[in-house]
N, C-alpha and C. Protein backbone atom coordinates (compact mmCIF):
# COMPACT_ATOMS: atom_id res chain seq x y z
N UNK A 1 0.84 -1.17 0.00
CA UNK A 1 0.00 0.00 0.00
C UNK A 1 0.89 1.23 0.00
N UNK A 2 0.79 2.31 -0.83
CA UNK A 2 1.47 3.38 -0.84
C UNK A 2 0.74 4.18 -0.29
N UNK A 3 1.72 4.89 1.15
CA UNK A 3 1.49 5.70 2.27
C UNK A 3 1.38 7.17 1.94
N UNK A 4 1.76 7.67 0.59
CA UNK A 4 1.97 8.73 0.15
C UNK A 4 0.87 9.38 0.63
N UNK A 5 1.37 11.02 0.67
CA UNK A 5 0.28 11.80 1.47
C UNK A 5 0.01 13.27 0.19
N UNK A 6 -0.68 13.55 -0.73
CA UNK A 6 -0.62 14.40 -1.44
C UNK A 6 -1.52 15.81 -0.62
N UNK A 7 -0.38 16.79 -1.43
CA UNK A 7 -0.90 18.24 -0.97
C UNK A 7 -1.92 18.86 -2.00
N UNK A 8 -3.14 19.16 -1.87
CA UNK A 8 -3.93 19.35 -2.78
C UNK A 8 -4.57 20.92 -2.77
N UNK A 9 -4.53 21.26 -3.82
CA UNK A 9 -5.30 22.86 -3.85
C UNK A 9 -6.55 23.45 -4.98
N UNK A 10 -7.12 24.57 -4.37
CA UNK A 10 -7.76 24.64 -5.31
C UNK A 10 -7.48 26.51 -5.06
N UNK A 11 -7.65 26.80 -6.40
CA UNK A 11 -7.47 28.57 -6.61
C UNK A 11 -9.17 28.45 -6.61
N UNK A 12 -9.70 29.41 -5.13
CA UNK A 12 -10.76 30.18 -4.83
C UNK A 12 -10.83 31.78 -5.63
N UNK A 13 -9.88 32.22 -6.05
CA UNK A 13 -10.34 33.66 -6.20
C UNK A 13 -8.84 34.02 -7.17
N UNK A 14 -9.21 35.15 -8.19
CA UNK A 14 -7.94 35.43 -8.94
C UNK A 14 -8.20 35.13 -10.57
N UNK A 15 -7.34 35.24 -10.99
CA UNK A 15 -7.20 34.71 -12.44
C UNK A 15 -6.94 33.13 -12.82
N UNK A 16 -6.81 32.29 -11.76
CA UNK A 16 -6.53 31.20 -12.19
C UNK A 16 -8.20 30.43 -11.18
N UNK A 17 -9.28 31.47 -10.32
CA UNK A 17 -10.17 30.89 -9.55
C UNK A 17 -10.77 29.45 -10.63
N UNK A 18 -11.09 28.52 -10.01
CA UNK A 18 -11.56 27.45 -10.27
C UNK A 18 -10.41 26.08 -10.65
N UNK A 19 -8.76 26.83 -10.56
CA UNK A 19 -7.83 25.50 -11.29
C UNK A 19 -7.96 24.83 -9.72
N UNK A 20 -7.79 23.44 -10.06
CA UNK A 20 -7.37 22.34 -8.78
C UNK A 20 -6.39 21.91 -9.13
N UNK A 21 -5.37 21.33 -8.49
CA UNK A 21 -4.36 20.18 -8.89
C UNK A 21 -3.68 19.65 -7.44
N UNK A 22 -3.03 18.73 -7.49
CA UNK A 22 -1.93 18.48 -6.42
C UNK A 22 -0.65 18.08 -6.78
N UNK A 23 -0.11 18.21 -5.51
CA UNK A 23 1.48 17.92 -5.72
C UNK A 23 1.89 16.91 -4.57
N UNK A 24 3.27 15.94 -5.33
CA UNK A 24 3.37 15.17 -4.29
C UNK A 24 4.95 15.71 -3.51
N UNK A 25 5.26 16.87 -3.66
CA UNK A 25 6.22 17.46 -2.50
C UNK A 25 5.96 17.91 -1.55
N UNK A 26 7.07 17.45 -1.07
CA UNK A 26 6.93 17.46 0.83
C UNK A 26 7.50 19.25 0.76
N UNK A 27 8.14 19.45 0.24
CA UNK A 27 8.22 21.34 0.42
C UNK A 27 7.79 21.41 -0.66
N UNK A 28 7.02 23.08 -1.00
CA UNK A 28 6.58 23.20 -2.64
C UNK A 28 6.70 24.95 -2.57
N UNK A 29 7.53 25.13 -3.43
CA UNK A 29 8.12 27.07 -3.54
C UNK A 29 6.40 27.57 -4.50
N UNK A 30 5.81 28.66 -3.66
CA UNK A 30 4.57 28.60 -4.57
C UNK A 30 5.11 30.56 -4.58
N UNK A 31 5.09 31.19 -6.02
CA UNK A 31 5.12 32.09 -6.36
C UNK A 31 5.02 32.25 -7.97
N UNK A 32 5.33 33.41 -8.30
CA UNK A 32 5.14 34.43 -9.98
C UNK A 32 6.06 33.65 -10.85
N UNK A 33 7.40 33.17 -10.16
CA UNK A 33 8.63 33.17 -11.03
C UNK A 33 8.22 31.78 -11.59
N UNK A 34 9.06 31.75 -12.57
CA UNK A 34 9.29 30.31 -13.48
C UNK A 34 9.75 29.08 -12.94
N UNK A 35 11.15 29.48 -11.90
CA UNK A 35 11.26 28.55 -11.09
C UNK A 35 10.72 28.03 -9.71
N UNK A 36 9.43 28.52 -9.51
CA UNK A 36 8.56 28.41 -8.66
C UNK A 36 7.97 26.36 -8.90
N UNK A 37 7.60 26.24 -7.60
CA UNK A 37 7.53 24.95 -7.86
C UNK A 37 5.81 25.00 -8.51
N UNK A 38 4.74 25.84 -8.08
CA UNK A 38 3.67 26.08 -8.34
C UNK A 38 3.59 27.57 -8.47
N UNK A 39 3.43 27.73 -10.20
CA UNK A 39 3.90 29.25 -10.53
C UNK A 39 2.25 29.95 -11.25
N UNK A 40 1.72 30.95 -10.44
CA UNK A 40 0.82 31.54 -10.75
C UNK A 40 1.58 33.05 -11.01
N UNK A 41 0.92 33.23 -12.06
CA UNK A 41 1.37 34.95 -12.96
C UNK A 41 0.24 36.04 -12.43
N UNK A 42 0.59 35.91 -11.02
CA UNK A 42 -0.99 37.36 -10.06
C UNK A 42 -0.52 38.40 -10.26
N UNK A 43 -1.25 39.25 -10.10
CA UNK A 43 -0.84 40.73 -9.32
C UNK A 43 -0.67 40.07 -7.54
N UNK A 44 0.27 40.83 -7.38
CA UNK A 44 0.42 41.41 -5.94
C UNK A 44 1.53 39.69 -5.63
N UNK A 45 1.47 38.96 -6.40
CA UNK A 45 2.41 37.60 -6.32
C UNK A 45 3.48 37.61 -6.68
N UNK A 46 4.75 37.99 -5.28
CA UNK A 46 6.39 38.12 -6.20
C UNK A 46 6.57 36.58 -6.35
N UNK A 47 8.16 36.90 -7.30
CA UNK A 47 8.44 35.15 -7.62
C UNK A 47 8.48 34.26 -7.05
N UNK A 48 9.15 34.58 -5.43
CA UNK A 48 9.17 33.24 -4.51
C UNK A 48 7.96 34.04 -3.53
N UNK A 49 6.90 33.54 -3.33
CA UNK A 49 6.08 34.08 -2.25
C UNK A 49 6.07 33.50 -1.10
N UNK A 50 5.91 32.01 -0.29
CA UNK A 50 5.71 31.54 0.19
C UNK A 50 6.29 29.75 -0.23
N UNK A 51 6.82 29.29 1.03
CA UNK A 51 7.24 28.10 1.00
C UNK A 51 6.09 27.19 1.86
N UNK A 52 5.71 26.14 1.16
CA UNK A 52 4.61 25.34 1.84
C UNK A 52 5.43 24.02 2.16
N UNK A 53 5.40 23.71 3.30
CA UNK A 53 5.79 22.60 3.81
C UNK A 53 4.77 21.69 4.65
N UNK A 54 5.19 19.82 4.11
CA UNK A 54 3.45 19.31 4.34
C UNK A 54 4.52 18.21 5.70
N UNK A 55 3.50 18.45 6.84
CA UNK A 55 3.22 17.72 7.90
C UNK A 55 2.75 17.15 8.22
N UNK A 56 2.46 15.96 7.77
CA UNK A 56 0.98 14.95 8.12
C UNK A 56 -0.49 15.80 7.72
N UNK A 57 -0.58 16.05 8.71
CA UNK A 57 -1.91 16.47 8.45
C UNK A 57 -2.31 18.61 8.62
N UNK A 58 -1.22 18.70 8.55
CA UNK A 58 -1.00 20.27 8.78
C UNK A 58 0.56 20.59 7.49
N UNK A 59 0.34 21.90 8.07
CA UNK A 59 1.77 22.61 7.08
C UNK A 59 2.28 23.84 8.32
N UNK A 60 3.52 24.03 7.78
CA UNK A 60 4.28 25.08 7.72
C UNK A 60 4.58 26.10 6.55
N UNK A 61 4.12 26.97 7.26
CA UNK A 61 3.33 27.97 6.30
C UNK A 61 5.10 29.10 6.26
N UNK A 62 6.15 29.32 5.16
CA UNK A 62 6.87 30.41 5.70
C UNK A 62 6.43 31.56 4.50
N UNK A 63 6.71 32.67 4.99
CA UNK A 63 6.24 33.78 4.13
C UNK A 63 7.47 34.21 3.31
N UNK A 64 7.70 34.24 2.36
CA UNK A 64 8.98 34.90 1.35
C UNK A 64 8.94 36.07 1.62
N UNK A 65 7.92 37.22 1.22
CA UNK A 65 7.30 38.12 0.90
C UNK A 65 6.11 38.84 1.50
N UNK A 66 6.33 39.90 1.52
CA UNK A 66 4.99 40.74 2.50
C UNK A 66 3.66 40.23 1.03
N UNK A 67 2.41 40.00 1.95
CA UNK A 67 1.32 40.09 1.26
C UNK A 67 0.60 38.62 1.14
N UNK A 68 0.98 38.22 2.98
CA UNK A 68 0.29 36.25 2.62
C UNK A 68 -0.69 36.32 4.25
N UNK A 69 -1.84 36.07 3.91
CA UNK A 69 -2.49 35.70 5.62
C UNK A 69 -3.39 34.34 5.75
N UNK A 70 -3.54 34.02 6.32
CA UNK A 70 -4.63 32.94 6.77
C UNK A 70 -6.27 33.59 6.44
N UNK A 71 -6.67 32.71 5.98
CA UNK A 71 -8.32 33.44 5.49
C UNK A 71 -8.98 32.99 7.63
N UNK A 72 -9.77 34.60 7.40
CA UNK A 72 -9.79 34.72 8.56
C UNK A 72 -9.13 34.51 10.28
N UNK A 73 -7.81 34.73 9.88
CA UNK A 73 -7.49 35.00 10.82
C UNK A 73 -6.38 35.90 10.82
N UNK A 74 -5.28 36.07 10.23
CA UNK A 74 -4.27 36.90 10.72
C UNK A 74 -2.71 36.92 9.85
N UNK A 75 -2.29 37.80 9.89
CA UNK A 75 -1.20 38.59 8.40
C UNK A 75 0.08 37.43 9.06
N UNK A 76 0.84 37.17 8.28
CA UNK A 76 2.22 36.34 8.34
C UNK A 76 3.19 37.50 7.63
N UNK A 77 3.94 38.21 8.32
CA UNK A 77 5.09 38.91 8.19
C UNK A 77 6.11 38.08 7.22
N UNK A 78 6.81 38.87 6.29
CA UNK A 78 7.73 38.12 5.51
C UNK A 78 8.68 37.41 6.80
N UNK A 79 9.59 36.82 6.54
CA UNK A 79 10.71 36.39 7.08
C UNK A 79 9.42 34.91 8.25
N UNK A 80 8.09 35.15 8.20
CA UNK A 80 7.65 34.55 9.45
C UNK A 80 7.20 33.31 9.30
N UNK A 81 7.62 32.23 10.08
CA UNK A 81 7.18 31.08 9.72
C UNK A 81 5.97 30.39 10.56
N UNK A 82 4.60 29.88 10.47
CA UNK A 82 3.85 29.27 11.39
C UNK A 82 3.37 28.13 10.69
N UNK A 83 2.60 26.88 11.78
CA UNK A 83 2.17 25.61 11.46
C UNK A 83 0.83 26.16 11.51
N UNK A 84 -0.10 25.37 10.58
CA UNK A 84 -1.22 25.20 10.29
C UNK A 84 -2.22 24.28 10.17
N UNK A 85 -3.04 23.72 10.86
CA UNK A 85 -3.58 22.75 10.44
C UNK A 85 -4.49 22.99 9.09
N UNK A 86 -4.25 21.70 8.39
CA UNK A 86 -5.81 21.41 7.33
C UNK A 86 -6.73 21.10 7.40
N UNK A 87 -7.51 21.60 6.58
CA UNK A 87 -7.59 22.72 5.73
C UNK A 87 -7.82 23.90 6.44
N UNK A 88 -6.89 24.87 5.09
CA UNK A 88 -6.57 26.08 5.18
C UNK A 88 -6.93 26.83 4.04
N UNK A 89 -7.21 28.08 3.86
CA UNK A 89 -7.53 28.71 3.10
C UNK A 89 -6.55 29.94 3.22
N UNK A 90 -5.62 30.43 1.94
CA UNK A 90 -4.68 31.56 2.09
C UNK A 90 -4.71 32.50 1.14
N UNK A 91 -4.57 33.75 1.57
CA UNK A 91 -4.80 35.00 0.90
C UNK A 91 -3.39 35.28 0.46
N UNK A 92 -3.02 34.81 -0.74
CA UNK A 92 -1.76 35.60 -1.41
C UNK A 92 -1.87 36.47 -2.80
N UNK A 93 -1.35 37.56 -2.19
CA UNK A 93 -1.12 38.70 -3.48
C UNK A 93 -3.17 38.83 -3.38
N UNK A 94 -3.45 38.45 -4.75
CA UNK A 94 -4.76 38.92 -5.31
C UNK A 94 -5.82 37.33 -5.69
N UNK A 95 -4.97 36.55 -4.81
CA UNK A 95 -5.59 35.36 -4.88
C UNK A 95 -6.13 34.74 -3.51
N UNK A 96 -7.12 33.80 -3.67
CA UNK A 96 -7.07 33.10 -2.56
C UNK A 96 -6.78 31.70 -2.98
N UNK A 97 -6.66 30.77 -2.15
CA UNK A 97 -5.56 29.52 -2.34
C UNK A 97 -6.44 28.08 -1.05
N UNK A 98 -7.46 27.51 -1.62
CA UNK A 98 -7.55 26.33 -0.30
C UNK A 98 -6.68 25.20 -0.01
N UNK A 99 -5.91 24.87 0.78
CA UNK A 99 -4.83 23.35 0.41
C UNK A 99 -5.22 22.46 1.45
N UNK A 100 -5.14 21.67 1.37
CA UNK A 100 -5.55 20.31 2.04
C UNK A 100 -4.85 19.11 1.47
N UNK A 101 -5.33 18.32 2.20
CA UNK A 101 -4.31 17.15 1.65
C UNK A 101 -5.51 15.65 1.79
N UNK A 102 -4.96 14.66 0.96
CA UNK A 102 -5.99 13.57 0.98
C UNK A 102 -5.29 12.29 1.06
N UNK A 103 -4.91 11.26 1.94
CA UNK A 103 -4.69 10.24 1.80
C UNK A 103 -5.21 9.04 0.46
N UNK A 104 -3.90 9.04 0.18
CA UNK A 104 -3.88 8.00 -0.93
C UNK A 104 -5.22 6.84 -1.08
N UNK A 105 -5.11 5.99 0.41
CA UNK A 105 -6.02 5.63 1.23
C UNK A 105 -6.00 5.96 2.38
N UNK A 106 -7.22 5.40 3.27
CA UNK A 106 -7.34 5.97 4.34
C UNK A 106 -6.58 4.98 5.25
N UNK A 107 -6.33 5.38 6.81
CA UNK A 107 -5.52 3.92 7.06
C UNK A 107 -6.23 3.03 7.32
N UNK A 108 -5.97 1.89 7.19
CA UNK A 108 -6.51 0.80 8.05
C UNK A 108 -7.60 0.10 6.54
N UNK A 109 -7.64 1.07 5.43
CA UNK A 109 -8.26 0.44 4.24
C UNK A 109 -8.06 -0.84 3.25
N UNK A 110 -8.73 -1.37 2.95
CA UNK A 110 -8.42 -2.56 2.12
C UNK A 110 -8.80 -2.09 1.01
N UNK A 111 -9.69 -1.04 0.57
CA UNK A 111 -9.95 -0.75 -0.88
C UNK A 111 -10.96 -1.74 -1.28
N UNK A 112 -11.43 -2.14 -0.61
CA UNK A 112 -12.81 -3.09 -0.51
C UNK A 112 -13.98 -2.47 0.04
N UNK A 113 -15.00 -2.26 -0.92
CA UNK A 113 -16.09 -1.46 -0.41
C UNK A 113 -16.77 -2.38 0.84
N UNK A 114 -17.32 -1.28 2.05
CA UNK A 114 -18.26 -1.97 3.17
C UNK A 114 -19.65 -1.82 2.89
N UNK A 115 -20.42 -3.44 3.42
CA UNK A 115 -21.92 -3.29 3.20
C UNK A 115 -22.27 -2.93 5.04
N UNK A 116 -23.34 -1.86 4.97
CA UNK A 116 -24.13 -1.71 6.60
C UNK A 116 -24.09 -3.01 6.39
N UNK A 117 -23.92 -3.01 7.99
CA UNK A 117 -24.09 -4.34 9.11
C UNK A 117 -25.49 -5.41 8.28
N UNK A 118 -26.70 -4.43 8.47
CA UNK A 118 -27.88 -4.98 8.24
C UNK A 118 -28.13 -5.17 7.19
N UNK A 119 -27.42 -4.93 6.01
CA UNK A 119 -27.44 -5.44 4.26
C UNK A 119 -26.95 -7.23 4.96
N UNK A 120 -25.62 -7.19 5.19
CA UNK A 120 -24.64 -8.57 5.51
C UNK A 120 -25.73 -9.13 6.25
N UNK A 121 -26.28 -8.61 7.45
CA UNK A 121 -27.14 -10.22 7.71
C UNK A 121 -28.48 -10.45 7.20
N UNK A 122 -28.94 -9.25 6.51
CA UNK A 122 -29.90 -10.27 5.68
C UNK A 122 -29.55 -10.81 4.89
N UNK A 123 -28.21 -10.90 4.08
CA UNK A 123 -27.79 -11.84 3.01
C UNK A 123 -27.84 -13.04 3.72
N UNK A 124 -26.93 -13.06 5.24
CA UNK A 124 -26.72 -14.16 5.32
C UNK A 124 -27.90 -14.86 5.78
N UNK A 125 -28.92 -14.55 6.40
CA UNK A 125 -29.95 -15.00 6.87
C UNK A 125 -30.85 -15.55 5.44
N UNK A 126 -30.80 -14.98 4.49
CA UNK A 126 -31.66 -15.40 3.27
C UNK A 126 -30.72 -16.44 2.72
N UNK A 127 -29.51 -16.66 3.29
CA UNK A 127 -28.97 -17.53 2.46
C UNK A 127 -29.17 -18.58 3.05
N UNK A 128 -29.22 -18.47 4.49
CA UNK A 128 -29.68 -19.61 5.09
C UNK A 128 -30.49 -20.08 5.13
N UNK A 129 -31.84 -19.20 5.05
CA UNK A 129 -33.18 -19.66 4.41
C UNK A 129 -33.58 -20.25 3.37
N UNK A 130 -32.73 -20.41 2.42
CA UNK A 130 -32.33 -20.88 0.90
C UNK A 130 -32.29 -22.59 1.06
N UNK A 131 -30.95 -21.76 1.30
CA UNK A 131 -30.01 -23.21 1.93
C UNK A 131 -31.59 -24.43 2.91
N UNK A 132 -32.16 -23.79 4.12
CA UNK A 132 -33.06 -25.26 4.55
C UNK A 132 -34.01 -25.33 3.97
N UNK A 133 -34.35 -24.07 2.93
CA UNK A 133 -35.46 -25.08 2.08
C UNK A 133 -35.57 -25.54 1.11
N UNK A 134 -34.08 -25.65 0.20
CA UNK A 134 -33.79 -26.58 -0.89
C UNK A 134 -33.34 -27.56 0.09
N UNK A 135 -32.86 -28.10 1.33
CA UNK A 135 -32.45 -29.09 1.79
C UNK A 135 -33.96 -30.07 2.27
N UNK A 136 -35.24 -29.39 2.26
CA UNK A 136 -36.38 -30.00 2.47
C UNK A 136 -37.19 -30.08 1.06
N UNK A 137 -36.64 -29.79 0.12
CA UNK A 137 -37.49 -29.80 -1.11
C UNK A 137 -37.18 -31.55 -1.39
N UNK A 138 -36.04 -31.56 -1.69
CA UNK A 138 -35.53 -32.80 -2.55
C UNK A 138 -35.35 -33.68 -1.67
């Protein structure tokens, strides 16, 4: 089973509102420039804006650049680094940004769909019912 943990986003607001995609890096350089690992061409988005780093189930959020906050809650100073749990929603430059992340599978999955409890025993109960009355037919 591959444990891989992908970082997933969707552009809420901007010129790119409605793209989704994910990435499977554990750090990901998200800014304007070319060599950006996830490169959006915004207003108000310099080349390196923000470094996203994925933690299980949270990130480390560092700021490159003045102009990055947490949707509803509070401004991240360039040079400033904080953890975040997911999902998050982030205001950079002239965009907004949701990221989250989704297990490959979930743990403990077999990738085998589950029937409710009460589907399984009426199968098995009708099967058993089957079963003693072809054994009294013949």
């Amino acid at each position: 089973m591959d444990d891989a943990v992908s970082l997933r986003f969707e552009v809420r607001s901007g010129h790119y509102c409605g793209l989704t995609g994910k990435t499977d890096l554990q750090k990901c350089l998200i800014g304007s420039g070319f060599d950006a690992d996830l490169v959006f061409v915004e207003q108000g988005l310099a080349p390196h804006h923000l470094r996203v780093t994925l933690l299980g189930k949270s990130i480390e959020l560092e700021a490159l650049a003045p102009g990055l906050s947490i949707e509803g809650n509070r401004n991240i100073a360039a040079g400033q680094s904080v953890v975040v749990p997911l999902p998050v929603v982030l205001l950079v430059g002239e965009m907004s940004i949701a990221l989250s992340v989704q297990d490959a599978e979930p743990p403990g999955s077999t990738g085998i769909p589950r029937l409710p409890i009460g589907v399984l025993a009426m199968v098995i109960i009708s099967s058993l019912g089957i079963g003693a009355l072809s054994g009294t037919i013949s």
